[in-house]
Structure formats: structure tokens, C-alpha cells
Protein backbone atom coordinates (compact mmCIF):
# COMPACT_ATOMS: atom_id res chain seq x y z
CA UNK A 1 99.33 114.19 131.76
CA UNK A 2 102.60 112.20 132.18
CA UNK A 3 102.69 108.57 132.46
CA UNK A 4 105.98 106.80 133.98
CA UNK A 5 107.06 103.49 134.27
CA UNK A 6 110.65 101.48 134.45
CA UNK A 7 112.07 100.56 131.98
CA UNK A 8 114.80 98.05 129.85
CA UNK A 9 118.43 98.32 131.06
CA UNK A 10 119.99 99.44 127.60
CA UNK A 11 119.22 101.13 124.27
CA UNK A 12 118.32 98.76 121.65
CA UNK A 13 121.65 97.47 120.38
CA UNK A 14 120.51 96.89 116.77
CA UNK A 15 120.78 100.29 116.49
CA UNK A 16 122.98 102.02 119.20
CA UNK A 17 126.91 101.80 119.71
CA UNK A 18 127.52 101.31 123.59
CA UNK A 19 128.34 105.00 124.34
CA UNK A 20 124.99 105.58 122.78
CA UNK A 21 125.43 106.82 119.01
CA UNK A 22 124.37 105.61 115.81
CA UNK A 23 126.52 104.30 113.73
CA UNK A 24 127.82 106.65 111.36
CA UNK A 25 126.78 104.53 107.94
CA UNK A 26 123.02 104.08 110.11
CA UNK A 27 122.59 107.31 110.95
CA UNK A 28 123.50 108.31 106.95
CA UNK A 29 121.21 105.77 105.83
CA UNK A 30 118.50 107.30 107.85
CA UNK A 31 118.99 111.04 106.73
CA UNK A 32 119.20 109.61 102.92
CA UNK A 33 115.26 108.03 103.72
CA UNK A 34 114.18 111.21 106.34
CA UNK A 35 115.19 113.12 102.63
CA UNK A 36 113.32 111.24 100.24
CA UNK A 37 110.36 111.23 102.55
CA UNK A 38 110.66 115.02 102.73
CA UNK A 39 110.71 115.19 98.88
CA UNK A 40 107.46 112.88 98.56
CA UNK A 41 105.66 115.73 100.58
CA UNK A 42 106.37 118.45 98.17
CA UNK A 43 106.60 121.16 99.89
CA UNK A 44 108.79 124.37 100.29
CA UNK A 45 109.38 123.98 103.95
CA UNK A 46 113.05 122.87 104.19
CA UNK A 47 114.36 120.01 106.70
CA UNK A 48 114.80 121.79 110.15
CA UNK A 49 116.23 118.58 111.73
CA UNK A 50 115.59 114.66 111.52
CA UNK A 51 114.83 113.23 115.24
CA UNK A 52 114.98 109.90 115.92
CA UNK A 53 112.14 109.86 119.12
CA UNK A 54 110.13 106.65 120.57
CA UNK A 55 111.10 103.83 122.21
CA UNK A 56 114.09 102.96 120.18
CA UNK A 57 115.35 106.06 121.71
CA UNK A 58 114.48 105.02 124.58
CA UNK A 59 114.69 102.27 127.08
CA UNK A 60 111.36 101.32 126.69
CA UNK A 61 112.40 99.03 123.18
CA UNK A 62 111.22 96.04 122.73
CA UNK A 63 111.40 93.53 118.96
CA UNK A 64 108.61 95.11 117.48
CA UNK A 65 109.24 98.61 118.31
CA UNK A 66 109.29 101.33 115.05
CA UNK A 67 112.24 103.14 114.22
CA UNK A 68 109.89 106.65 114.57
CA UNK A 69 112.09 108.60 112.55
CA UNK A 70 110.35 112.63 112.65
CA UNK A 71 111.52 115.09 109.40
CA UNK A 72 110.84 118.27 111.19
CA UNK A 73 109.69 121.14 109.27
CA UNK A 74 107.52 124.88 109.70
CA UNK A 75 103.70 123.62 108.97
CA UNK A 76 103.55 127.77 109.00
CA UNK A 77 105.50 127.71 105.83
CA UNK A 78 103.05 125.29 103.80
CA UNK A 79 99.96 127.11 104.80
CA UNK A 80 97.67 129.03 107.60
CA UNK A 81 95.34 126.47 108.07
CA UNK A 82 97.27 124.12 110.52
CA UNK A 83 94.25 121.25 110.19
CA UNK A 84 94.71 121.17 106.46
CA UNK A 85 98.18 121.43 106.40
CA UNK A 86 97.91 118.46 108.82
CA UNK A 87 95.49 116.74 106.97
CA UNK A 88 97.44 117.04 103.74
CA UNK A 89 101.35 115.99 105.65
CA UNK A 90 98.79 112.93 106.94
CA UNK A 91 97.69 111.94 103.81
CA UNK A 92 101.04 112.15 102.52
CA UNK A 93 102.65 109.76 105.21
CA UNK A 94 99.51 107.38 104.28
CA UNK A 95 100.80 107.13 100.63
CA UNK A 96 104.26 107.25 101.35
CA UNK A 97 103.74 104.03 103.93
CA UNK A 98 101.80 101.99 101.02
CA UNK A 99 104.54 102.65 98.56
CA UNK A 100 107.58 102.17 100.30
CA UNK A 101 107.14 99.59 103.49
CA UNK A 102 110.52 100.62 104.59
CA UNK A 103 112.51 98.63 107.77
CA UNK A 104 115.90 97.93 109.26
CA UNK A 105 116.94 94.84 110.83
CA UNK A 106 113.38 93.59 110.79
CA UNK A 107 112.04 97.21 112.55
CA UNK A 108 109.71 99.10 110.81
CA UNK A 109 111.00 102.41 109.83
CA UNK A 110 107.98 105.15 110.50
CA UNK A 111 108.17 108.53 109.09
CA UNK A 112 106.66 111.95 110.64
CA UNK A 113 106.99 115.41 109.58
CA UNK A 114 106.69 117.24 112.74
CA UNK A 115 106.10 120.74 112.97
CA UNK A 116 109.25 122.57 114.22
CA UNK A 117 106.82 124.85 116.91
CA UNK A 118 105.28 121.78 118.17
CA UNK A 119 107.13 120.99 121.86
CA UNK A 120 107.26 117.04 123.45
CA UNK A 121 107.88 116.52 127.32
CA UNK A 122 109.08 114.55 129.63
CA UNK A 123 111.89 112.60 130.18
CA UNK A 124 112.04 110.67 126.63
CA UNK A 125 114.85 110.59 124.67
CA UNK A 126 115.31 112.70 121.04
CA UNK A 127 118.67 112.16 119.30
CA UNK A 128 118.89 114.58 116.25
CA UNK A 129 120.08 112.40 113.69
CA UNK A 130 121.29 115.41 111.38
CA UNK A 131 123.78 117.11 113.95
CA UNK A 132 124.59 113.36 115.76
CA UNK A 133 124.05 114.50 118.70
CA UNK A 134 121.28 113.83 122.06
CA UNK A 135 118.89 117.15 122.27
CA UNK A 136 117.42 115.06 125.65
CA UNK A 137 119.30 111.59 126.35
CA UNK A 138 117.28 109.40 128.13
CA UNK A 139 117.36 107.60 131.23
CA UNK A 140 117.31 103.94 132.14
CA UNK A 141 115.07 104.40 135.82
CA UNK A 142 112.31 106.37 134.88
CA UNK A 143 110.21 107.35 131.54
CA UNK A 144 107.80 110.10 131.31
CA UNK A 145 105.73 110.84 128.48
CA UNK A 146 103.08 113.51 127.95
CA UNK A 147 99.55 113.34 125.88
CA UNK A 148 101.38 115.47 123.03
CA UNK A 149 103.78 112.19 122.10
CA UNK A 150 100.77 109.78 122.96
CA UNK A 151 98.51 111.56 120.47
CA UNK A 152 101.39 111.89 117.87
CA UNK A 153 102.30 108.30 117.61
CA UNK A 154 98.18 107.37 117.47
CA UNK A 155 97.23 109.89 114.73
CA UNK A 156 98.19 108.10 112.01
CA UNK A 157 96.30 105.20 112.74
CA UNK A 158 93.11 107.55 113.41
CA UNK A 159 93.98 109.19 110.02
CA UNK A 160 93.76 105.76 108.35
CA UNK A 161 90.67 104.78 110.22
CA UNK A 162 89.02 107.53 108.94
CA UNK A 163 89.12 107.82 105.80
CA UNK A 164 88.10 103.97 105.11
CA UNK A 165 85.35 103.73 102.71
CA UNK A 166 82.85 100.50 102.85
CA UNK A 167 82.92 101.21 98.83
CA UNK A 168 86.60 100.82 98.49
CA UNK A 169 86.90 97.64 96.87
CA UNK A 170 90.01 96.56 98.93
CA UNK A 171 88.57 98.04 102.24
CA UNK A 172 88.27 94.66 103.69
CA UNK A 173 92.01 94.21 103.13
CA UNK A 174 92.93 97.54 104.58
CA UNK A 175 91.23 96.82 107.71
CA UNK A 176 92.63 93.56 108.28
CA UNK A 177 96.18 95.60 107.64
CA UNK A 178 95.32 97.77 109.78
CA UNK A 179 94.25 95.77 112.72
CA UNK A 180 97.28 93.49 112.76
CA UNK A 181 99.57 96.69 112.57
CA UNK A 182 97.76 98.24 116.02
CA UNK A 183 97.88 94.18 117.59
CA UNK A 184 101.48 94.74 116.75
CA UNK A 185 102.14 98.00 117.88
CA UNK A 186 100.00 97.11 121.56
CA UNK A 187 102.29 93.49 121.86
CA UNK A 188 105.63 95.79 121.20
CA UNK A 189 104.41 98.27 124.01
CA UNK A 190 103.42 95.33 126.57
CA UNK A 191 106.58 93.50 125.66
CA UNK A 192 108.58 96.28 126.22
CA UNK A 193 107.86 98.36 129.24
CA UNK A 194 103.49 96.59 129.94
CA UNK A 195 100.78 98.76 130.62
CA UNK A 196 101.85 102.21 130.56
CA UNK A 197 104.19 102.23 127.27
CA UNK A 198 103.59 104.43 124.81
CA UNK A 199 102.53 102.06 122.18
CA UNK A 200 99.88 100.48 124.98
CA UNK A 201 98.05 103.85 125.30
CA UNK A 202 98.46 104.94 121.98
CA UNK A 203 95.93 101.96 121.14
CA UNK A 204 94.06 102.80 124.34
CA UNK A 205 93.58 106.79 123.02
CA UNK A 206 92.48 104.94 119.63
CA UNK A 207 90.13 102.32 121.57
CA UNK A 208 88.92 105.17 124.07
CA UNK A 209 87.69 107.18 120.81
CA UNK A 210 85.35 104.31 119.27
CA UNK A 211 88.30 103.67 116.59
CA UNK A 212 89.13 100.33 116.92
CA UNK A 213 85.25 99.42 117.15
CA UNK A 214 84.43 100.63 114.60
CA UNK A 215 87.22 99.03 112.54
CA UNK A 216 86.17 95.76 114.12
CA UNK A 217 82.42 96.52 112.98
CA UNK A 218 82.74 97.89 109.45
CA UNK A 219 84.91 94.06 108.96
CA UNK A 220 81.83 92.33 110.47
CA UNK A 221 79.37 94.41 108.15
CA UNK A 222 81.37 93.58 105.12
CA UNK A 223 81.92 89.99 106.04
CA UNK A 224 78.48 90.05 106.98
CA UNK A 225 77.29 91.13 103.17
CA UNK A 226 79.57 88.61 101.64
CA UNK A 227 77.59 86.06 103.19
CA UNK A 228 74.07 87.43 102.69
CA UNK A 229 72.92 86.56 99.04
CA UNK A 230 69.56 87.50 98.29
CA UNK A 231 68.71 84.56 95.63
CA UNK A 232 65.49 86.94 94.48
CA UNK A 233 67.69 89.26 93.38
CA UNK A 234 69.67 86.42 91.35
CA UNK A 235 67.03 84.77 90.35
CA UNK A 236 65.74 88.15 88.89
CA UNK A 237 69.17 88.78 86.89
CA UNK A 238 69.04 85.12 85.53
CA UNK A 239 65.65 85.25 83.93
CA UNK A 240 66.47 88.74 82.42
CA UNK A 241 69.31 87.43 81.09
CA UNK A 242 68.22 83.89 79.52
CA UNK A 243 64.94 85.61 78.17
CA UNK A 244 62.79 83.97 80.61
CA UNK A 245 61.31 87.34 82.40
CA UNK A 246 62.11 90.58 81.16
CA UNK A 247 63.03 93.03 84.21
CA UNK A 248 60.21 95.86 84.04
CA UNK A 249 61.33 99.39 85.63
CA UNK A 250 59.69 98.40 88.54
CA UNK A 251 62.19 95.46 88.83
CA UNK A 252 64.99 96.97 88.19
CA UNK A 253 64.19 99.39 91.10
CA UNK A 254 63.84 96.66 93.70
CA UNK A 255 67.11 95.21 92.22
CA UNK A 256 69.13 98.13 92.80
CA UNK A 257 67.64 99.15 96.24
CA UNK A 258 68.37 95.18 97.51
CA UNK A 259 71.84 95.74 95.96
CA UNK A 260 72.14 99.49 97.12
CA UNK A 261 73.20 100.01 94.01
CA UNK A 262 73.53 103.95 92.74
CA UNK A 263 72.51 105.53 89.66
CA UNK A 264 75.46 107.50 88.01
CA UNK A 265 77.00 107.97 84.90
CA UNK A 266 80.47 107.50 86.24
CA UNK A 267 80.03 104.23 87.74
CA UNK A 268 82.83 102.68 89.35
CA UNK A 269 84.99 105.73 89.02
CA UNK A 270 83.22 107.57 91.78
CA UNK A 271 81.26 103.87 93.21
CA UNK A 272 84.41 101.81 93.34
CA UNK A 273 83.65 98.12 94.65
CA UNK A 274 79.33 99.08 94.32
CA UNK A 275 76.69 97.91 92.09
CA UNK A 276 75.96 100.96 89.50
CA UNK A 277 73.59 101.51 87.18
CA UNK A 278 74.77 103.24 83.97
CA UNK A 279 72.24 105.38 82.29
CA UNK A 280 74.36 104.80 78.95
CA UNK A 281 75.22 101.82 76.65
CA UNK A 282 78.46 102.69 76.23
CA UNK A 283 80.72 101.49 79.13
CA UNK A 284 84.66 102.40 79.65
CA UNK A 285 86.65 100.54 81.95
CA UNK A 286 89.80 102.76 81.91
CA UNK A 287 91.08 103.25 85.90
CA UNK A 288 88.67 100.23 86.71
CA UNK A 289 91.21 98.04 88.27
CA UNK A 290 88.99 94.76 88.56
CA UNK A 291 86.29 93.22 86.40
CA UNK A 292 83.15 94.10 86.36
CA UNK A 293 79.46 92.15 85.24
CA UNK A 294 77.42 93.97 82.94
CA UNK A 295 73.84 93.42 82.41
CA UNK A 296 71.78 95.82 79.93
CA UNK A 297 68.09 96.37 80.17
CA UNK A 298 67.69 94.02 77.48
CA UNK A 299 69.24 91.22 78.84
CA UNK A 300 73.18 91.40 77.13
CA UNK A 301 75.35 90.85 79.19
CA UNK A 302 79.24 90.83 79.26
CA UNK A 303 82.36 90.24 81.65
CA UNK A 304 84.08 93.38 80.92
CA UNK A 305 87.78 93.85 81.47
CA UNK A 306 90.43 96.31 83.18
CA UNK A 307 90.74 99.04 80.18
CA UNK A 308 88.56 98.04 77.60
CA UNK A 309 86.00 99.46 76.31
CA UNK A 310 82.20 98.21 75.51
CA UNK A 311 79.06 98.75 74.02
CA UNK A 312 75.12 97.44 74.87
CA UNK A 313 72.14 97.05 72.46
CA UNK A 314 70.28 98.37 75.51
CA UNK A 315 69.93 101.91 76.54
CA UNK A 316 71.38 101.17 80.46
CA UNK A 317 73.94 98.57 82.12
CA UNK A 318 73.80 97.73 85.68
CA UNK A 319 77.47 96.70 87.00
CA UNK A 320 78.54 94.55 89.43
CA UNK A 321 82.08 94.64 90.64
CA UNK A 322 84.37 91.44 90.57
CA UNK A 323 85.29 92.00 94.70
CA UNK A 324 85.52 90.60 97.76
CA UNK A 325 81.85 92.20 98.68
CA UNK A 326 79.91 90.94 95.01
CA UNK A 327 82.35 88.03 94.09
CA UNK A 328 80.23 85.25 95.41
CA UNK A 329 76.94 86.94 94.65
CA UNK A 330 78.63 87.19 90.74
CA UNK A 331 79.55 83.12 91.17
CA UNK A 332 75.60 82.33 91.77
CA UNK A 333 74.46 84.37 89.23
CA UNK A 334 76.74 83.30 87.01
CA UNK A 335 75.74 79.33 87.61
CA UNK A 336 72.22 80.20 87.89
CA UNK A 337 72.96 81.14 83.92
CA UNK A 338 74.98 78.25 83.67
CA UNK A 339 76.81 80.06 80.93
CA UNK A 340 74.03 80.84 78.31
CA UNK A 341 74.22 82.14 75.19
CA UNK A 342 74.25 85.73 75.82
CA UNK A 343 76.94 85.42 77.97
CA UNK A 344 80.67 86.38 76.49
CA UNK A 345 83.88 85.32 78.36
């Protein structure tokens, strides 16, 4: 399906000379980054070319348009299984985006690796940055683009939607990231060339698949539990703790199901941002990147620390994470105590 609509009446001129090249020291600059990016991916399949494709290759730029820059390589030569070699490049990008928040001018900087057999349509522009040169120029009257450039500019999004985890500890920030960069890339679209730009429906072909929903819901569930506190379940861990009531087995079942707690020997290593229960008094906190609470089944309890390492008179240790899910239900507890005896700083 092509979708055409008019469009600006020149390239963007942060980037473009006025008969339409980069500027040499630019368009170095962006083969140094499209080279480093291929490096991070760590794979055999040498550089084919480095596109430059979007809108600010296009007429269709507007202020908040990426700089889509697309390190095109043979997915054939990583592996046979095109979805995992896509899921791995995916991944990849994901990492490479968190570490290194590159831009130019104030313009994000995007990279791709696009595979060399896969074909785009229509009338959009492509300028191969590594031979300096226009494969397809565009035009200023009319832009066409198909559902293969559409889907390739929203998968990255879907990737990152996807693989959110309620039990990452910084999932609330990541969807909060998440949704300003897609309010960001929609307002560049609509800015630039309205309804039918390519940024515009690739949040549409994100919205039409449930994605942004469900962003928008697993925020309002996590919110949601921030503000919930159960004071039984405090009032449980406060007694145990000052010696007032003992937790029996039967207690400590109905605090862990209230908590959804899980039972595991590796704790927060494989439960980040969860309540655990360890079946072991010995407790390390090496790759635990927060605090954590821990209360044995005899009452000890301790505020253990990033790295450390810590042992319980008791023969278990429930754990609650220090984060944005358990860090006001940890505050409660914590004044319900009011800082007894048991409890080490």
C-alpha cells in the first residue's frame, strides 16, 4: 500500500548543501558512527552501504525528525533463521540506543542494519552516504511510501514494547521513555507533512496492533500497585519483626501470595524489582543494583546493600526490593517498626 501526500519545499538545511549533498566533514562523521554501530553488532557481515533514508531525506522533515541512518548488511551471512537474526540485530540496536543517545544539531541520530535483499518503494529519497551519491533523489510534489518503510521505522518501538517486563525494576521508567519518544516521533510526522507522514502511521501500525495500549496499561498497573498498600501485610512484617507475633508458615504463605512474591534461590537475579523468598540464610547482593529489605523467619532483619554480602540466624529471608513498585510499601513498614532494635542501617 502506498500512501502520498505534499510535502515541504526543501531538504532540511541542517543537513543538506543547496544542490543537495552532505557536507563532506557530515557525511564522514556519519560513516565514522554507521562503523562503530556496525562493530557493536559483531558480526561477520561486512558494510554493504550506509543509506541515509526518512524524512531528512526527504521533503517531508520537520524539527524533530531522526537522522535514520541504515548500515546495510547480508542477514544471510549471520545466520538462516531470518527472525532470529532479526531478533538478535533488534536487540542489538536496543543496547546500542541506551548506551550511546547519539544526535546532530539537536536530531536524533537512529541506527538500522538493513538487510541488503530487503527492497523499499516509492518515491522516497535514499542517498548512499558511502559512495556520496542519490540511489533515488526525491521529489518536492509528491511522496510515496510503501508498508515495507512504514513497518521498518515502527519495529523498533514494537521490539522495545515487547520485551518490557512488569519485574524490571526500572520498567516504569522505560515506559515513560518510551511513550514520550513515540509522542515525539507522531508531533515530528504531523508537523512535517500531517496525517499521512511516515512517522504518523508508524505510531498508527503500533496503535492498530494493541502496542501503545498496552504500554499505557502496564504504567497504570504499576502506578496502580504503588498506591495499593495492603497494611495486613505490614502489619504482619512489623510484629514478626519487633517480637510481637511470630509469622507461622501459614503466614508467611498469605504474605507472599498478597505480595506475589516467588520462591527461588536466586532471588533478585532472576526476580529483579519482586518480593522473593530465599530458602537460604545466606544472601549475596553481587549484580543487585538497588537495596533490598531482608526479613528472616525469625524476625532479623537487615537493609542490605549493592555487593555485599549477608548472613541470617534464620533458615529463610524474604526480600523486598528498594523500587519504584515496593519503595513506599518499604517506608510503612519501616515506620510501623519505627526503627527497632533488630533493625541495622
Amino acid at each position: 500500500m502506498l500512501n502520498e501526500y505534499q510535502t515541504q519545499r526543501e531538504l532540511n538545511p541542517k543537513l543538506w548543501t543547496a544542490d543537495q549533498r552532505l557536507p563532506e566533514k557530515l557525511r564522514t562523521g556519519f560513516l565514522k558512527i554507521a562503523y562503530a554501530f556496525h562493530d557493536f553488532l559483531e558480526t561477520d557481515a561486512p558494510v554493504i552501504d550506509v543509506l541515509l533514508i526518512g524524512s531528512n531525506a526527504n521533503y517531508n522533515w520537520a524539527e524533530r525528525s531522526d537522522i535514520d541512518l541504515h548500515v546495510v548488511i547480508n542477514y544471510a551471512r549471520i545466520g538462516n533463521n531470518s527472525y532470529l537474526v532479526n531478533q538478535y540485530l533488534q536487540a542489538k540496536k536496543s543496547i546500542w540506543s541506551s548506551k550511546y543517545p547519539l544526535n546532530y544539531k539537536g536530531i536524533d541520530i537512529e541506527l538500522y542494519a538493513q538487510d541488503s535483499n530487503e527492497s523499499l518503494h516509492g518515491s522516497v529519497g535514499i542517498y548512499s552516504i558511502l559512495h556520496a551519491k542519490w540511489i533515488q533523489k526525491p521529489t518536492a510534489d509528491i511522496i510515496s511510501i510503501d508498508d515495507d518503510l512504514i513497518h521498518q521505522k515502527a519495529e523498533p518501538y514494537e521490539y522495545e514494547i515487547n520485551k518490557l517486563s512488569k519485574s524490571d525494576p526500572d520498567a516504569e521508567g522505560k515506559i515513560k521513555r518510551l511513550l514520550v519518544k513515540l509522542r515525539d516521533l507522531r508531533q515530528a510526522g504531523l508537523d512535517a507533512a500531517g496525517e499521512y507522514s511516515l512517522e504518523n502511521l508508524a505510531f498508527k501500525h503500533l496503535r492498530s496492533k494493541g502496542l501503545i495500549d498496552r504500554l499505557k496499561e502496564m504504567l497504570h498497573r504499576i502506578r496502580t500497585n504503588q498506591l495499593i498498600i495492603d497494611e495486613t501485610v505490614i502489619d504482619s512484617l512489623a510484629h514478626h519483626v519487633t517480637g510481637k507475633r511470630k509469622l507461622t508458615e501459614t503466614d508467611w504463605n498469605d504474605v507472599m501470595k498478597k505480595t506475589g512474591a516467588v520462591k527461588h534461590s536466586n532471588g533478585q537475579w532472576d526476580y529483579p524489582g519482586q518480593c522473593t523468598m530465599i530458602p537460604s540464610n545466606q544472601i549475596t547482593m553481587r549484580n543487585v543494583a538497588y537495596k533490598v529489605l531482608g526479613i528472616d523467619d525469625t524476625g532479623h532483619m537487615q537493609l542490605m546493600q549493592p555487593e555485599q554480602e549477608y548472613s541470617y540466624p534464620g533458615t529463610q529471608v524474604f526480600e523486598i526490593p528498594n523500587t519504584g513498585q515496593w519503595q513506599t510499601f518499604m517506608l510503612q513498614l519501616l515506620n510501623k517498626i519505627q526503627n527497632g532494635s533488630r533493625y541495622e542501617k
